[in-house]
Protein backbone atom coordinates (compact mmCIF):
# COMPACT_ATOMS: atom_id res chain seq x y z
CA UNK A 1 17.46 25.97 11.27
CA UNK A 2 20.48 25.78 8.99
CA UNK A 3 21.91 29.65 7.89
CA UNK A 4 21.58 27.30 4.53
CA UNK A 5 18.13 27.06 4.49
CA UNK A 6 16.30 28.76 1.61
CA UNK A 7 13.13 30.68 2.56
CA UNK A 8 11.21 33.30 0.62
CA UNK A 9 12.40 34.01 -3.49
CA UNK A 10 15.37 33.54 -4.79
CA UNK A 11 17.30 36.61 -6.19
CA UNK A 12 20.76 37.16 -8.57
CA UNK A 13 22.56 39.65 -7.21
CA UNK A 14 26.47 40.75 -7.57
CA UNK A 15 26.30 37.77 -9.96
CA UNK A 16 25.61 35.53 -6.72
CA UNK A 17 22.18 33.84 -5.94
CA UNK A 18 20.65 34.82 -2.45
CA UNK A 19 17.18 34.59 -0.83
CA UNK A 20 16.01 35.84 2.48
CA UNK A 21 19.03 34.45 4.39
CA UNK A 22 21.95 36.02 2.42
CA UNK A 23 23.95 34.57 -0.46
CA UNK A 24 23.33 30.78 -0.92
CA UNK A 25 26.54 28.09 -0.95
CA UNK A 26 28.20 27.85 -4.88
CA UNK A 27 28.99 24.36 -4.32
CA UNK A 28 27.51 21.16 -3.03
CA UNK A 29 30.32 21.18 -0.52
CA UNK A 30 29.52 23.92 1.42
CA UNK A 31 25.72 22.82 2.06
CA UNK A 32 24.93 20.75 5.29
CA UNK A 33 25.31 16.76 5.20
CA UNK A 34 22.62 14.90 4.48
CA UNK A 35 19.35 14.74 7.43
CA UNK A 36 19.12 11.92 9.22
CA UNK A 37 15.74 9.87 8.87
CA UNK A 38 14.16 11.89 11.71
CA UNK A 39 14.71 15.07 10.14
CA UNK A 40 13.63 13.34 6.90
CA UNK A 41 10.55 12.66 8.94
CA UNK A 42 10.25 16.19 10.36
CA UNK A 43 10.64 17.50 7.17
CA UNK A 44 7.81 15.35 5.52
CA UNK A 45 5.59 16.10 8.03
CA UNK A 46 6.25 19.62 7.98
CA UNK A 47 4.96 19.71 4.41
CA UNK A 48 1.00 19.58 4.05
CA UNK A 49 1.63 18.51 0.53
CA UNK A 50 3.76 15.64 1.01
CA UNK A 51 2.61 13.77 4.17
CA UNK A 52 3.79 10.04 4.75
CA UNK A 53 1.68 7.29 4.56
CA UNK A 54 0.06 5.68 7.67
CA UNK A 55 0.44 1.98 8.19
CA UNK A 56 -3.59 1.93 7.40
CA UNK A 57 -2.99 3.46 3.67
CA UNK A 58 0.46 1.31 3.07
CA UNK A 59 -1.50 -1.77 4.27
CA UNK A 60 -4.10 -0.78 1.46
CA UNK A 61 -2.30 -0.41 -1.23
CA UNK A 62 -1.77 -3.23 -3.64
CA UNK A 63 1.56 -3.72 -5.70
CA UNK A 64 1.64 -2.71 -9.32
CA UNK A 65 1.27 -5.92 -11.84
CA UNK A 66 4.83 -6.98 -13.17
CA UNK A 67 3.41 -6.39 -16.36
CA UNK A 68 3.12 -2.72 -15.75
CA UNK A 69 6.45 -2.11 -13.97
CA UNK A 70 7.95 -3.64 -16.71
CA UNK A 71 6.14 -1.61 -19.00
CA UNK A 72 6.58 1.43 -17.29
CA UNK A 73 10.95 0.38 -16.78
CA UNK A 74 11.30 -0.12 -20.68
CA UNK A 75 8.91 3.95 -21.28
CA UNK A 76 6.02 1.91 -23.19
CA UNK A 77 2.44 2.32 -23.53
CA UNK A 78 0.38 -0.76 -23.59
CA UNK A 79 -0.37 -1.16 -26.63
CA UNK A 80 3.77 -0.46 -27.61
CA UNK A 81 4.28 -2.94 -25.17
CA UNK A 82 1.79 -5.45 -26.67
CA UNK A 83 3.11 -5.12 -30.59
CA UNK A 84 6.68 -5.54 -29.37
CA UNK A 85 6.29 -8.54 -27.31
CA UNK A 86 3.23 -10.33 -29.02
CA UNK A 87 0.81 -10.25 -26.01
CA UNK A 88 -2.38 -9.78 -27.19
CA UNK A 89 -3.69 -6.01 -25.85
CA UNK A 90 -6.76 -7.10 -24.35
CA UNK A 91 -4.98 -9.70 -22.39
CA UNK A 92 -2.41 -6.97 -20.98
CA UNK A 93 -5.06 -4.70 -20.73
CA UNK A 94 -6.61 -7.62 -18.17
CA UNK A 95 -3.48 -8.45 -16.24
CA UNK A 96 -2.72 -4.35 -15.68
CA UNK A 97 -6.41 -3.51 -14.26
CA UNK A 98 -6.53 -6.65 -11.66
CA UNK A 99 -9.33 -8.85 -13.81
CA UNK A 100 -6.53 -11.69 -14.56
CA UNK A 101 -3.32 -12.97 -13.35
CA UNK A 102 -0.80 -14.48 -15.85
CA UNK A 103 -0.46 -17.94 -15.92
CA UNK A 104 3.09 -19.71 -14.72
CA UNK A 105 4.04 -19.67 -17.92
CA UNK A 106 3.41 -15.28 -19.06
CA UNK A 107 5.16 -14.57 -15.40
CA UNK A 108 8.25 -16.76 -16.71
CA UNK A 109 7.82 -14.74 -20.32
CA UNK A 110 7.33 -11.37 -18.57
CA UNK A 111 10.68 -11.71 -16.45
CA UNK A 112 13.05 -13.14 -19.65
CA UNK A 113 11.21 -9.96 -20.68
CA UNK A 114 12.85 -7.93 -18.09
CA UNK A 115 15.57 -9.27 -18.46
CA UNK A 116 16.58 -8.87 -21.72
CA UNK A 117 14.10 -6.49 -23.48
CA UNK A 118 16.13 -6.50 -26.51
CA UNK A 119 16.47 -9.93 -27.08
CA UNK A 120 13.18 -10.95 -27.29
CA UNK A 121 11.74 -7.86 -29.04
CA UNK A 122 14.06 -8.97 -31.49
CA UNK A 123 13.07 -12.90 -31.36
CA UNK A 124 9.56 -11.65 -31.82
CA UNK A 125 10.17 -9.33 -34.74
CA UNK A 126 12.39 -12.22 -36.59
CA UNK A 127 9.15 -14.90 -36.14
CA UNK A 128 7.20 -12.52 -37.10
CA UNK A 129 9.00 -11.79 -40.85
CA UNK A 130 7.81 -14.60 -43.41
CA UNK A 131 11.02 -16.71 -43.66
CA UNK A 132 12.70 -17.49 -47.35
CA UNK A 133 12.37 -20.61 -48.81
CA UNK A 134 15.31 -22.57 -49.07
């Protein structure tokens, strides 16, 4: 184990921070290089909290809807998400708990979505205003 490693509480002391090992590194450079992927590994599996997946639970898992992970990217709840881009909520609602797919056409709309959030929340919010006769 590293003379680095941090075990037990950690405690100020001559204006230092220490734990069970003595007086812990003041800067990033004096701390051990990065683990390899088997010590990542050891590590995980060291933890009972944070245990890695087996192929059987990976293979079981099913992908988020692009609808949600673009949702979740821009930090909007559905119904944010819905008002902003003028999907109707119960259709998002239907796409983000498996019972539809989007069409060709929403998948093309939700990636110009992703792409540039800004731009079409502002398209939207321009159709939307009743436009001045002329």
């Amino acid at each position: 184990m590293s003379k680095f490693a941090t075990t037990g509480k950690r405690y100020l002391k001559d204006d230092r921070w220490h734990d069970d090992n003595g007086p812990l590194p003041d800067f990033p450079l004096e701390w051990d290089p990065p683990m390899t992927e088997d010590e990542v590994l050891i590590a995980a599996r060291s933890d009972p909290d944070a245990q890695p997946m087996t192929a059987e639970q990976l293979a079981r898992m099913r992908p988020l809807p692009l609808s949600t992970r673009i949702r979740w990217g821009l930090g909007l709840s559905r119904a944010e998400f819905s008002r902003r881009f003028g999907i109707p909520l119960d259709t998002l609602n239907g796409w983000e708990r498996g019972k539809s797919e989007p069409d060709a056409g929403a998948v093309a709309y939700l990636k110009v979505i992703q792409a540039e959030p800004d731009v079409v929340g502002r398209v939207i919010a321009n159709a939307a205003k009743p436009q001045a006769a002329e």
